[in-house]
PDB file of N, CA and C in Angstrom:
ATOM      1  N   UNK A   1      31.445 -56.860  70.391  1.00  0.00           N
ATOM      2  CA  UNK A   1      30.375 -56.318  69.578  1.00  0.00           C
ATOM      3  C   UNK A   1      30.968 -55.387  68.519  1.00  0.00           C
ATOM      4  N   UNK A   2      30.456 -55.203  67.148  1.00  0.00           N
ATOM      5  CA  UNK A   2      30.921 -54.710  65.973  1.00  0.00           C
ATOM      6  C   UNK A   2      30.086 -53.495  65.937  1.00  0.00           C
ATOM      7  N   UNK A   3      31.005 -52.033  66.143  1.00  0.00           N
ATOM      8  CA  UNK A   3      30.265 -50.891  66.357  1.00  0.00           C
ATOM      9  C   UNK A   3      29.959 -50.828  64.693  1.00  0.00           C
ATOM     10  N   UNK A   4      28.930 -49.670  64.260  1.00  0.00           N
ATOM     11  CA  UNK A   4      28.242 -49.308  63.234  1.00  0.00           C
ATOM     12  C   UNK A   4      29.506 -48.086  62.505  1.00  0.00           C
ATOM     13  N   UNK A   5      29.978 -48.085  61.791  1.00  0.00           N
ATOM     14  CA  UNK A   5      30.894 -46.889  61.164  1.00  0.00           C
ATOM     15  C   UNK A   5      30.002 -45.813  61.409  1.00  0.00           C
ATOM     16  N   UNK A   6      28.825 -45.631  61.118  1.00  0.00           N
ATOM     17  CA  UNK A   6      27.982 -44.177  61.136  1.00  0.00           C
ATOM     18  C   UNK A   6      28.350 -44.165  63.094  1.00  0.00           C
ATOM     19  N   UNK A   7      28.479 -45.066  64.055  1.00  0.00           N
ATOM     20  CA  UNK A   7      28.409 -44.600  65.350  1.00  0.00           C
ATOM     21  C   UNK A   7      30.254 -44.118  66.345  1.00  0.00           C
ATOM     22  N   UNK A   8      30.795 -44.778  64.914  1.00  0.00           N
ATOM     23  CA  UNK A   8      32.231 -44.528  65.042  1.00  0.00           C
ATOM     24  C   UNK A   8      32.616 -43.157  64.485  1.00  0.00           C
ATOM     25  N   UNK A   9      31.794 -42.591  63.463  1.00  0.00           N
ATOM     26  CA  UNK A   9      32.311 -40.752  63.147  1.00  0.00           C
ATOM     27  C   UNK A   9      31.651 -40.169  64.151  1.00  0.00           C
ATOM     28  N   UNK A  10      30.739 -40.656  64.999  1.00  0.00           N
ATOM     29  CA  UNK A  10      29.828 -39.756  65.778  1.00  0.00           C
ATOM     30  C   UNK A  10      30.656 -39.508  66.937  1.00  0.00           C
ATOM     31  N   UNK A  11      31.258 -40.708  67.346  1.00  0.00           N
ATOM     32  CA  UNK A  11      32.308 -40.324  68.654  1.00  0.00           C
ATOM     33  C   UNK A  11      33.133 -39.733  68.599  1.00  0.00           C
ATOM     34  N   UNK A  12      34.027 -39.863  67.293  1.00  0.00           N
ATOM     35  CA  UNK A  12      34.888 -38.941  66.663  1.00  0.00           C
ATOM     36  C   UNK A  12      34.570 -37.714  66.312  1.00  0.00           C
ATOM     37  N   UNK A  13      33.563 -37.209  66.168  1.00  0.00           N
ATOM     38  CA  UNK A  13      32.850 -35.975  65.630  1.00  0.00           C
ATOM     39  C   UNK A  13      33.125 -35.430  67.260  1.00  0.00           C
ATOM     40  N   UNK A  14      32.881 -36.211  67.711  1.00  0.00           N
ATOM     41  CA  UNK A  14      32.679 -35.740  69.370  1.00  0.00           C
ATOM     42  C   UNK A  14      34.249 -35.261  69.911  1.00  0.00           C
ATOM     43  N   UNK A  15      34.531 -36.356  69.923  1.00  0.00           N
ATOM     44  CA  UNK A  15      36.264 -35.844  70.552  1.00  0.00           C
ATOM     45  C   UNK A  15      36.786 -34.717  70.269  1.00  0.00           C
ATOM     46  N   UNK A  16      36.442 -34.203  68.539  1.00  0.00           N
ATOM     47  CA  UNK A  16      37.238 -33.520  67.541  1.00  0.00           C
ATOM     48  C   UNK A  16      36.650 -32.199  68.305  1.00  0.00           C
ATOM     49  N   UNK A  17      35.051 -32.041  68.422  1.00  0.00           N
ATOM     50  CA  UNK A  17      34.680 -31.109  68.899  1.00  0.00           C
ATOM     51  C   UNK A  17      34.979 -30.414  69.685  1.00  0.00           C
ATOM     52  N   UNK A  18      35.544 -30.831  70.616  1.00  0.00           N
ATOM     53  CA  UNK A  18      36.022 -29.762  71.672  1.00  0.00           C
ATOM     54  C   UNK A  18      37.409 -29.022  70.969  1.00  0.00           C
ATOM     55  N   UNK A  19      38.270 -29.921  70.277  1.00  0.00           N
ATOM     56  CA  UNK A  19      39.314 -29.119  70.258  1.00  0.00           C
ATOM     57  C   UNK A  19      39.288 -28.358  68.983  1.00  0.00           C
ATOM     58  N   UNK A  20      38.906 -28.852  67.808  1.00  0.00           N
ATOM     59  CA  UNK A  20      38.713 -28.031  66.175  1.00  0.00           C
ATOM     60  C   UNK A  20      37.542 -28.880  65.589  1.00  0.00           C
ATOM     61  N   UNK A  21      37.629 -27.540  64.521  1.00  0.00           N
ATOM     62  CA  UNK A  21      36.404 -29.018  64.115  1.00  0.00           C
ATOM     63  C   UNK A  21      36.411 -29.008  62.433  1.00  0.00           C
ATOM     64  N   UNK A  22      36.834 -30.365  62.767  1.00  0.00           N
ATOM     65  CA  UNK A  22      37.218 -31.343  61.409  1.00  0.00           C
ATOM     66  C   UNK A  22      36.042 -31.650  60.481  1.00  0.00           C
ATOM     67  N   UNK A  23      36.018 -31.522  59.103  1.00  0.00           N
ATOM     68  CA  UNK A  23      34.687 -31.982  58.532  1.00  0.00           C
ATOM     69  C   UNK A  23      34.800 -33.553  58.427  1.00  0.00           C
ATOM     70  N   UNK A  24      33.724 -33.672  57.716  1.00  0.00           N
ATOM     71  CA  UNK A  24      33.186 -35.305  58.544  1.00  0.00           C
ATOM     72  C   UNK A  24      34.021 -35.819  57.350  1.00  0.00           C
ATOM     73  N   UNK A  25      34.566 -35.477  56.429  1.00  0.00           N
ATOM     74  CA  UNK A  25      35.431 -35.961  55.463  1.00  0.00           C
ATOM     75  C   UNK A  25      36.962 -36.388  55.409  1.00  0.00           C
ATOM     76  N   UNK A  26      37.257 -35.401  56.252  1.00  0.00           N
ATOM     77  CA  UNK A  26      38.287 -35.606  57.202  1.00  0.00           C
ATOM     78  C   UNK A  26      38.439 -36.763  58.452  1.00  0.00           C
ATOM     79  N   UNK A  27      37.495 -36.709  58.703  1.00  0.00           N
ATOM     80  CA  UNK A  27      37.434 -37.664  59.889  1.00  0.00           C
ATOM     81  C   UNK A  27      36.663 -39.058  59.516  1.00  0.00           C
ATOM     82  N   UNK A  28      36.308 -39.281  58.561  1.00  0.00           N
ATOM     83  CA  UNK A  28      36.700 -40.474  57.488  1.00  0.00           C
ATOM     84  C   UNK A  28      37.405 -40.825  57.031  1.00  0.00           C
ATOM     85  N   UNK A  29      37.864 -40.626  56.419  1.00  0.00           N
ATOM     86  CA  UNK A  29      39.609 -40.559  55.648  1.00  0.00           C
ATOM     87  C   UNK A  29      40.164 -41.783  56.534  1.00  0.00           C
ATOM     88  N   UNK A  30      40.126 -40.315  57.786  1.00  0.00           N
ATOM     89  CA  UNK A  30      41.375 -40.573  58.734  1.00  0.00           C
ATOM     90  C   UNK A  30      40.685 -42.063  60.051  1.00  0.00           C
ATOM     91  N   UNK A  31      39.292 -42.662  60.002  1.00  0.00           N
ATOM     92  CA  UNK A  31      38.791 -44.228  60.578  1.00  0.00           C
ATOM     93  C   UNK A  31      39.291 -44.693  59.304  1.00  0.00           C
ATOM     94  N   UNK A  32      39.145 -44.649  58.591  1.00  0.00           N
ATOM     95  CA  UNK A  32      38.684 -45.861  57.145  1.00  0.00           C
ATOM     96  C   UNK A  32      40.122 -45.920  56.693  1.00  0.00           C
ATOM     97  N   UNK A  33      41.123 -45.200  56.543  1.00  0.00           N
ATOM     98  CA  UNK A  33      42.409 -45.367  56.063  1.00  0.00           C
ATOM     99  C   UNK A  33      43.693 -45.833  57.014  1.00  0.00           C
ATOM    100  N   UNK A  34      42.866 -46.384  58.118  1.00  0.00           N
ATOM    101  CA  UNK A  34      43.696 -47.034  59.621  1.00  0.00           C
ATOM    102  C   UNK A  34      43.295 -48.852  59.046  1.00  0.00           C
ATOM    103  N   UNK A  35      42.782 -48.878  60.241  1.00  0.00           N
ATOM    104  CA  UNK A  35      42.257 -50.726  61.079  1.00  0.00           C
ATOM    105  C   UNK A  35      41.760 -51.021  59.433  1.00  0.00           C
ATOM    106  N   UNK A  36      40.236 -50.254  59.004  1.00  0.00           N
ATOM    107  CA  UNK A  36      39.853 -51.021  57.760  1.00  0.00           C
ATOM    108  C   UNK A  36      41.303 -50.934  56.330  1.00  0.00           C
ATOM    109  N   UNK A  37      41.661 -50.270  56.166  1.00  0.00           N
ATOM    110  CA  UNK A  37      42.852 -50.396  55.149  1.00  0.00           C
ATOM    111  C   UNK A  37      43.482 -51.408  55.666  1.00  0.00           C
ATOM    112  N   UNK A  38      44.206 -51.664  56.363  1.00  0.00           N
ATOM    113  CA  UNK A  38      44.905 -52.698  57.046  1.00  0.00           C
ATOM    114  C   UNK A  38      44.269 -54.301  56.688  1.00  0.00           C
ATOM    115  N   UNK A  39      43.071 -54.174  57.260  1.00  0.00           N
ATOM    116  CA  UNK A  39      42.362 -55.360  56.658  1.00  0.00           C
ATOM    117  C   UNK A  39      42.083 -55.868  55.535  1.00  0.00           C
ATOM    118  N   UNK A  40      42.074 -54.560  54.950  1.00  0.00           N
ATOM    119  CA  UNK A  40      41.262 -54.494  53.146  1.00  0.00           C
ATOM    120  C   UNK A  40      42.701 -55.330  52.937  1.00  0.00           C
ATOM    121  N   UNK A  41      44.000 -54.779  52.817  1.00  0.00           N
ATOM    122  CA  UNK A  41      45.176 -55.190  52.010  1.00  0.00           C
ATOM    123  C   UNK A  41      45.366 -56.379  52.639  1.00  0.00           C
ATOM    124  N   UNK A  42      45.320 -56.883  53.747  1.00  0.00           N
ATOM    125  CA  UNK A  42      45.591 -58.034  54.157  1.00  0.00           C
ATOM    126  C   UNK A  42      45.234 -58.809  53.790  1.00  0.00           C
ATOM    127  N   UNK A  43      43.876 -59.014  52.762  1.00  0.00           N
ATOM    128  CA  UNK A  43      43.379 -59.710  51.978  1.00  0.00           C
ATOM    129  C   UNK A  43      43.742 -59.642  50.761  1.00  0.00           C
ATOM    130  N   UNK A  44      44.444 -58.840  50.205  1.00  0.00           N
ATOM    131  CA  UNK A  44      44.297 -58.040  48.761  1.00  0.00           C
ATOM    132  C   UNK A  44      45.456 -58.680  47.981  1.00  0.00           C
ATOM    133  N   UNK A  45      45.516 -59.812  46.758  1.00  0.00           N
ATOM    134  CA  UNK A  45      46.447 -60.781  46.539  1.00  0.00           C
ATOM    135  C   UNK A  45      47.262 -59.841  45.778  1.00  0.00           C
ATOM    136  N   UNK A  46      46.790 -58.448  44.822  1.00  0.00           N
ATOM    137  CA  UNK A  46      47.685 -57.431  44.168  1.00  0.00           C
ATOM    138  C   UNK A  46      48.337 -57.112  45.485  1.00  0.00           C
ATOM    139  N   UNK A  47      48.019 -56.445  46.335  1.00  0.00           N
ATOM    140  CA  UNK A  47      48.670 -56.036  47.176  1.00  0.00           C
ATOM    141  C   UNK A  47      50.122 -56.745  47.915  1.00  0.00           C
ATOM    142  N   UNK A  48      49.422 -58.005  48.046  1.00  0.00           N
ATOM    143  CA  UNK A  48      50.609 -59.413  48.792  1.00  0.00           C
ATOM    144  C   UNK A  48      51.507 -59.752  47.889  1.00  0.00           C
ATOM    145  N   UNK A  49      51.382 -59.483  46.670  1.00  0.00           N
ATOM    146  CA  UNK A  49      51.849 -59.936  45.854  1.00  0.00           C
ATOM    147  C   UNK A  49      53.397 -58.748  45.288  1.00  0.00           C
ATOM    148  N   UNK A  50      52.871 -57.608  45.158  1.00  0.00           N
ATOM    149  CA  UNK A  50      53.596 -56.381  45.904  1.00  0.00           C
ATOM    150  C   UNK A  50      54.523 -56.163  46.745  1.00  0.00           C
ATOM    151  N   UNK A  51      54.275 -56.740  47.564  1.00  0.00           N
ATOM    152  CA  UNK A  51      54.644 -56.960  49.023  1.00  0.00           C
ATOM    153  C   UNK A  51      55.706 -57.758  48.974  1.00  0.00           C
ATOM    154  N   UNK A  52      55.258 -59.000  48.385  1.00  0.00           N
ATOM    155  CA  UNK A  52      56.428 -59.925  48.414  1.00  0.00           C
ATOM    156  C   UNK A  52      57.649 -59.334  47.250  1.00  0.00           C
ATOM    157  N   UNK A  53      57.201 -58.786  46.519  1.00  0.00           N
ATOM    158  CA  UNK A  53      58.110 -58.164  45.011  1.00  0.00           C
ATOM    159  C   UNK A  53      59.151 -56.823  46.256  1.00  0.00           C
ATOM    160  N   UNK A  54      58.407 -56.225  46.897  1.00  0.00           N
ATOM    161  CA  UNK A  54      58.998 -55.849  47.866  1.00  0.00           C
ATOM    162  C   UNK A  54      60.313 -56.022  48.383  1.00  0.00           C
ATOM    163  N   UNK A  55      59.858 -56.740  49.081  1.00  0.00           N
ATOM    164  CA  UNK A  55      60.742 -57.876  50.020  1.00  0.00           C
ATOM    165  C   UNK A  55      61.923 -58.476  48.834  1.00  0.00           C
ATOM    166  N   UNK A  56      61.671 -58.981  48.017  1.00  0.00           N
ATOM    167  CA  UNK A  56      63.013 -59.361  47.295  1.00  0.00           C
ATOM    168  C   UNK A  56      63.294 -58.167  46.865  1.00  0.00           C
ATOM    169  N   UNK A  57      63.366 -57.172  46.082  1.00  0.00           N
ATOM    170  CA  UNK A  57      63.797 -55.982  45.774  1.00  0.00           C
ATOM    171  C   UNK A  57      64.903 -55.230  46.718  1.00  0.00           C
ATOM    172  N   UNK A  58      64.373 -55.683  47.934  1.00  0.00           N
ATOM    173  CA  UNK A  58      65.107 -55.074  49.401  1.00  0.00           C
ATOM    174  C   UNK A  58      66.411 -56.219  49.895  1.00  0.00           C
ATOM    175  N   UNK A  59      66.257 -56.976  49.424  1.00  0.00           N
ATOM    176  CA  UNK A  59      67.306 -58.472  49.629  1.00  0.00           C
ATOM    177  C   UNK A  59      68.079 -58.095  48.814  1.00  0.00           C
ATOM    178  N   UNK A  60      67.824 -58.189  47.555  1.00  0.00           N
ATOM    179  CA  UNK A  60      68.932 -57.667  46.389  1.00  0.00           C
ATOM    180  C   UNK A  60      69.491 -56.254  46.796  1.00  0.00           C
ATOM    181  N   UNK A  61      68.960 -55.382  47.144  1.00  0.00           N
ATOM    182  CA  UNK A  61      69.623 -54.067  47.843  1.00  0.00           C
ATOM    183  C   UNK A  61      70.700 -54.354  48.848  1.00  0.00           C
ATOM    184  N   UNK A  62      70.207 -54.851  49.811  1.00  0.00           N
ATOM    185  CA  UNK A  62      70.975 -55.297  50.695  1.00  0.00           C
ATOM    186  C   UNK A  62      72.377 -56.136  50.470  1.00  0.00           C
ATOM    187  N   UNK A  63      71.912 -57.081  49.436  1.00  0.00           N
ATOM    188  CA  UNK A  63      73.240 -57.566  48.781  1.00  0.00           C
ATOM    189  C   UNK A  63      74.455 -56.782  48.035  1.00  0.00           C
ATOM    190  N   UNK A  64      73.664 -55.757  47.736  1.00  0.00           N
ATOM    191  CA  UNK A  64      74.347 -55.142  46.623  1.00  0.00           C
ATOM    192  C   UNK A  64      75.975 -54.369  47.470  1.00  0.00           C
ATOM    193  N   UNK A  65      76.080 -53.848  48.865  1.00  0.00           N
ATOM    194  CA  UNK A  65      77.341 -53.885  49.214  1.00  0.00           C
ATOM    195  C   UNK A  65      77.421 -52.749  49.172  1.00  0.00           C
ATOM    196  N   UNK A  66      76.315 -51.735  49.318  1.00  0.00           N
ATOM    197  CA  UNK A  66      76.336 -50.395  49.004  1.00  0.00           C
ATOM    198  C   UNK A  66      77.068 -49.733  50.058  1.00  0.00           C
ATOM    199  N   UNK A  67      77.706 -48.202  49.793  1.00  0.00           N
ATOM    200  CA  UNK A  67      78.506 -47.666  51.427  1.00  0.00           C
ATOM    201  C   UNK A  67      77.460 -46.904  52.237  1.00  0.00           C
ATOM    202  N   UNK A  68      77.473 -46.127  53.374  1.00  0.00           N
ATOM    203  CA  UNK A  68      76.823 -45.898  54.146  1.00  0.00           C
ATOM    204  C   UNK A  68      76.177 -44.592  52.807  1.00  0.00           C
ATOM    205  N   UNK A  69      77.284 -43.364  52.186  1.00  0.00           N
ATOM    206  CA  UNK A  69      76.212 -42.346  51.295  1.00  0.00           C
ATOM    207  C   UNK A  69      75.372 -42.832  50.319  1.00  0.00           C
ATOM    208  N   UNK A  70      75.921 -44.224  49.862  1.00  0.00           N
ATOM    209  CA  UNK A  70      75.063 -44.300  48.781  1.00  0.00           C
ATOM    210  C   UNK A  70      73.691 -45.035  49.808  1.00  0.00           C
ATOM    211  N   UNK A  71      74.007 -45.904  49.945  1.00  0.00           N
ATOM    212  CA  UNK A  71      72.417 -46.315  51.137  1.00  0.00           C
ATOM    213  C   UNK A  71      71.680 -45.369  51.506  1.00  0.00           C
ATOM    214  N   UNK A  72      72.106 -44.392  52.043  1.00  0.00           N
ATOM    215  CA  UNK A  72      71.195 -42.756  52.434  1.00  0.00           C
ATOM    216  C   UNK A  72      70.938 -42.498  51.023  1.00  0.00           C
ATOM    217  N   UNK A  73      71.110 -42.637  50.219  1.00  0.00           N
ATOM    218  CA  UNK A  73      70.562 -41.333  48.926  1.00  0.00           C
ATOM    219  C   UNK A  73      69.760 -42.512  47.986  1.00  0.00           C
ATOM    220  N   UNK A  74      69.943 -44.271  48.418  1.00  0.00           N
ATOM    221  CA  UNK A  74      68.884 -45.187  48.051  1.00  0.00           C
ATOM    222  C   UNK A  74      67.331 -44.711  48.880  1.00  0.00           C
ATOM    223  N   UNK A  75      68.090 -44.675  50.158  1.00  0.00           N
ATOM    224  CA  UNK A  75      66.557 -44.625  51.383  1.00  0.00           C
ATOM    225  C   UNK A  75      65.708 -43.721  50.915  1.00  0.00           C
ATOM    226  N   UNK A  76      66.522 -42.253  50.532  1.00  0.00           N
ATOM    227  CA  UNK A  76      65.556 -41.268  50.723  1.00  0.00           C
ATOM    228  C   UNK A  76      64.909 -41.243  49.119  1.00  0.00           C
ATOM    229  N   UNK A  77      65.649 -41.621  48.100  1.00  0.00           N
ATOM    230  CA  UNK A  77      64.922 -41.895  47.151  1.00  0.00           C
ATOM    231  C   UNK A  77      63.262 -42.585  47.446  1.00  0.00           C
ATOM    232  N   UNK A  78      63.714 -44.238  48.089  1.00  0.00           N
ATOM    233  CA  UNK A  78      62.642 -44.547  48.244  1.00  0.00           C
ATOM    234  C   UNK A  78      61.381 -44.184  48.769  1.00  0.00           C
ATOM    235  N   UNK A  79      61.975 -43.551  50.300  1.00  0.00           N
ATOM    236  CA  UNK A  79      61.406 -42.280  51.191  1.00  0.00           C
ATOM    237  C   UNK A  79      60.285 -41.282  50.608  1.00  0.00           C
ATOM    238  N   UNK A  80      61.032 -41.308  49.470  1.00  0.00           N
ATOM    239  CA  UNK A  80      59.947 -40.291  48.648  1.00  0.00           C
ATOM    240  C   UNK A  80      59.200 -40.332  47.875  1.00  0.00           C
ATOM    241  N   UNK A  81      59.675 -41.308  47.431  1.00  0.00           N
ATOM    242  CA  UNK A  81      58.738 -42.170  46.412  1.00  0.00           C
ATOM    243  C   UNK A  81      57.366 -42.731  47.379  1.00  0.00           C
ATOM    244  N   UNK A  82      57.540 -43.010  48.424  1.00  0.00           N
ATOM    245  CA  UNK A  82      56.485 -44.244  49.063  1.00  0.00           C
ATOM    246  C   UNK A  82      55.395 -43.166  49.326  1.00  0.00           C
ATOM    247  N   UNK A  83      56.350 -41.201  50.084  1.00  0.00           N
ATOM    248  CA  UNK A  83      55.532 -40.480  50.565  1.00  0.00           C
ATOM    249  C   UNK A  83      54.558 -39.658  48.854  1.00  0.00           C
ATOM    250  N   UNK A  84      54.974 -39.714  47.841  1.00  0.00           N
ATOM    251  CA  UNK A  84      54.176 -39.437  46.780  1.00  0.00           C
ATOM    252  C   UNK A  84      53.363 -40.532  46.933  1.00  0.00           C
ATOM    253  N   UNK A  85      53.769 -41.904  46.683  1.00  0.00           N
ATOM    254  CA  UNK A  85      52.824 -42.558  46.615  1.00  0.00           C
ATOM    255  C   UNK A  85      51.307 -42.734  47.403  1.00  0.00           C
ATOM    256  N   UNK A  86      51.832 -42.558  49.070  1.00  0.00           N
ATOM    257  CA  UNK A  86      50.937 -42.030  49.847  1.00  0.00           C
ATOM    258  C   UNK A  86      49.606 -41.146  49.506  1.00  0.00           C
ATOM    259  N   UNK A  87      50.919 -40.164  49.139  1.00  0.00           N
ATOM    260  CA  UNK A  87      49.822 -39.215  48.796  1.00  0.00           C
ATOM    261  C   UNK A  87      49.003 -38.830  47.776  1.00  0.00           C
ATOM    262  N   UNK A  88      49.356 -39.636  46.823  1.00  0.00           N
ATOM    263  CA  UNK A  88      48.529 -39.773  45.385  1.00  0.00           C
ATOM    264  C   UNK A  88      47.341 -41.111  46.159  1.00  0.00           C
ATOM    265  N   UNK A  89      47.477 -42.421  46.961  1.00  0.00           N
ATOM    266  CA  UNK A  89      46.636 -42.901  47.284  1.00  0.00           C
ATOM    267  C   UNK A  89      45.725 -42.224  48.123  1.00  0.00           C
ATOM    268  N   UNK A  90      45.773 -41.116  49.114  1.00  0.00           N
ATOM    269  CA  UNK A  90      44.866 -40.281  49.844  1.00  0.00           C
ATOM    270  C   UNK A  90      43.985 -39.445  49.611  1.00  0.00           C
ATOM    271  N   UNK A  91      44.634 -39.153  47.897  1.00  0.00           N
ATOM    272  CA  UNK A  91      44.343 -38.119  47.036  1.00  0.00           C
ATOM    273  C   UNK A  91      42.910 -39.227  46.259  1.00  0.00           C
ATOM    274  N   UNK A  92      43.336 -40.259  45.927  1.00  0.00           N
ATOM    275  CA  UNK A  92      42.504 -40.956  45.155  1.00  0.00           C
ATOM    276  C   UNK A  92      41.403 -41.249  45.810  1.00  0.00           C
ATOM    277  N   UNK A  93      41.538 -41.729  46.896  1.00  0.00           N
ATOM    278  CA  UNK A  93      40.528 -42.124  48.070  1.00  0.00           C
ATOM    279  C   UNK A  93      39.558 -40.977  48.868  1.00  0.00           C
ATOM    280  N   UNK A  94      39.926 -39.994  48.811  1.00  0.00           N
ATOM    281  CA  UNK A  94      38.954 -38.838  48.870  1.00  0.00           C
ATOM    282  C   UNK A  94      38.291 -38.253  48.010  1.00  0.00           C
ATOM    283  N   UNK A  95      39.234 -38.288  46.270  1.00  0.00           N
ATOM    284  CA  UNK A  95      38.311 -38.144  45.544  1.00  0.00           C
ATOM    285  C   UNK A  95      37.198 -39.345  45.646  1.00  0.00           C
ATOM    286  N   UNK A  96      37.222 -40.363  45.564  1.00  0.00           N
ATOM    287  CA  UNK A  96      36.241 -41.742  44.709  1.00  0.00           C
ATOM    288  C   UNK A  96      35.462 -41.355  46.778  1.00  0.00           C
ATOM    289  N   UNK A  97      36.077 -41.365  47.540  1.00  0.00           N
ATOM    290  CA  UNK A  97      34.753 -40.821  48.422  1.00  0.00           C
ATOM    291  C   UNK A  97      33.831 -39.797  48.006  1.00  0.00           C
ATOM    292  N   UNK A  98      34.202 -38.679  47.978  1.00  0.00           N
ATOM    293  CA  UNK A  98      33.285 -37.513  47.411  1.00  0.00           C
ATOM    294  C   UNK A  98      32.539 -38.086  46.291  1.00  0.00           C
ATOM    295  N   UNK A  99      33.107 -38.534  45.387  1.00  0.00           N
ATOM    296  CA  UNK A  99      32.381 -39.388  44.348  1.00  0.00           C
ATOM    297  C   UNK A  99      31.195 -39.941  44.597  1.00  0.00           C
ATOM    298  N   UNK A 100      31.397 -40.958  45.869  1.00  0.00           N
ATOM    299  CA  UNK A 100      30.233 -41.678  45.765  1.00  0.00           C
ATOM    300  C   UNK A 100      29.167 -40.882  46.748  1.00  0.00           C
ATOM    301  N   UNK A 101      29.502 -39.996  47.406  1.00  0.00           N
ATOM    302  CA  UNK A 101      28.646 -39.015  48.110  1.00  0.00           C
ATOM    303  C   UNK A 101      28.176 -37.961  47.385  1.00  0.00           C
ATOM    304  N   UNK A 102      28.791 -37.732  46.168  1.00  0.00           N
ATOM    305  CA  UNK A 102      28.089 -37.106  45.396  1.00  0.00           C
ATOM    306  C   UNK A 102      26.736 -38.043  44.616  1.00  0.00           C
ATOM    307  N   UNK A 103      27.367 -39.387  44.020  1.00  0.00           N
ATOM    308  CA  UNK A 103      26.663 -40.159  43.132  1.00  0.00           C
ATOM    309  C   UNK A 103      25.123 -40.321  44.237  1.00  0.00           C
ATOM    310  N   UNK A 104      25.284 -40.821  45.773  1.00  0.00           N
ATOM    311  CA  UNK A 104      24.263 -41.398  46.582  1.00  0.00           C
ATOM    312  C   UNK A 104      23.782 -40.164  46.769  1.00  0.00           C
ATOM    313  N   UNK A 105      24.089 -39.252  46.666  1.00  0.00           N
ATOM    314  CA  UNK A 105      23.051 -37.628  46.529  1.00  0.00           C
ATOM    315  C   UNK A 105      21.831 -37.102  45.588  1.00  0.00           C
ATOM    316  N   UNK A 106      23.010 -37.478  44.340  1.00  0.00           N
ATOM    317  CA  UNK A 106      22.122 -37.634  43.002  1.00  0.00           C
ATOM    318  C   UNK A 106      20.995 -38.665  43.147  1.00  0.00           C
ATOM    319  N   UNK A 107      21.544 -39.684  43.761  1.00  0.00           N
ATOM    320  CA  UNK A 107      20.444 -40.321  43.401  1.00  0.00           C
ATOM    321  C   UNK A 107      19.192 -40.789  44.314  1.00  0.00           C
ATOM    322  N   UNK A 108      19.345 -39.950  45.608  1.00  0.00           N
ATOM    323  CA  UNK A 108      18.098 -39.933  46.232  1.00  0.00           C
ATOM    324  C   UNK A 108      17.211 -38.441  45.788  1.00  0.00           C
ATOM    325  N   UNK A 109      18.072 -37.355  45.032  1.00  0.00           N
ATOM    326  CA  UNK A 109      17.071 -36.488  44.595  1.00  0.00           C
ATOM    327  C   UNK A 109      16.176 -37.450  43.411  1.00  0.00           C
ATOM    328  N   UNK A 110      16.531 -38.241  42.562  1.00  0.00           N
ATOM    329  CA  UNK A 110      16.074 -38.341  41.294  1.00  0.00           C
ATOM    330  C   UNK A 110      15.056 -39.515  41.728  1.00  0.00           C
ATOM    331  N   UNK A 111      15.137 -40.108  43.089  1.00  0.00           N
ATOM    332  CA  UNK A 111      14.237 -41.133  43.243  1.00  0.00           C
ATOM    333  C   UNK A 111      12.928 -40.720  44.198  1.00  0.00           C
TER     334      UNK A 111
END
């Protein structure tokens, strides 16, 4: 059976409760940017497509014959790059949430 997202923050609202308590924005984020992200991209042909550009990018690395310092100072380059990237996508995705919780606000006052 396919639980309701509104009955999936509620359990979570619940758990969180005893120990801190997380706003419900937070604890969106953090359902919706798991299992459903996962799915969303698994479909997502920009994304696969990425993915595969990926994957050869990392073949040619690998070829390239690099020594063990330079490989460490490739990784963590990348390392850091992926964790900005992260975090500019978490950043985006909470704004355009608030967004639309602002927009579906507006627009049950005006109706």
């Amino acid at each position: 059976m396919k639980r309701k997202l509104s009955d999936t923050f509620k359990m979570q609202g619940k758990k969180k409760a005893s120990k801190t308590k997380k706003p419900l924005l937070e604890i969106f984020v953090k359902v919706r940017t798991h299992k459903a992200l996962d799915r969303a991209v698994a479909r997502n042909k920009g994304y696969l497509d990425a993915l595969k550009q990926q994957d050869r990018a990392f073949t040619i690395l690998q070829k390239a014959g690099l020594n063990r310092e330079q490989s460490l100072i490739v990784d963590r380059a990348i390392s850091a790059t992926n964790q900005c990237g992260a975090a500019y996508g978490t950043a985006a995705y909470r704004l355009g949430l608030h967004d639309g919780i602002r927009l579906s606000s507006e627009l049950r006052k005006d109706s």
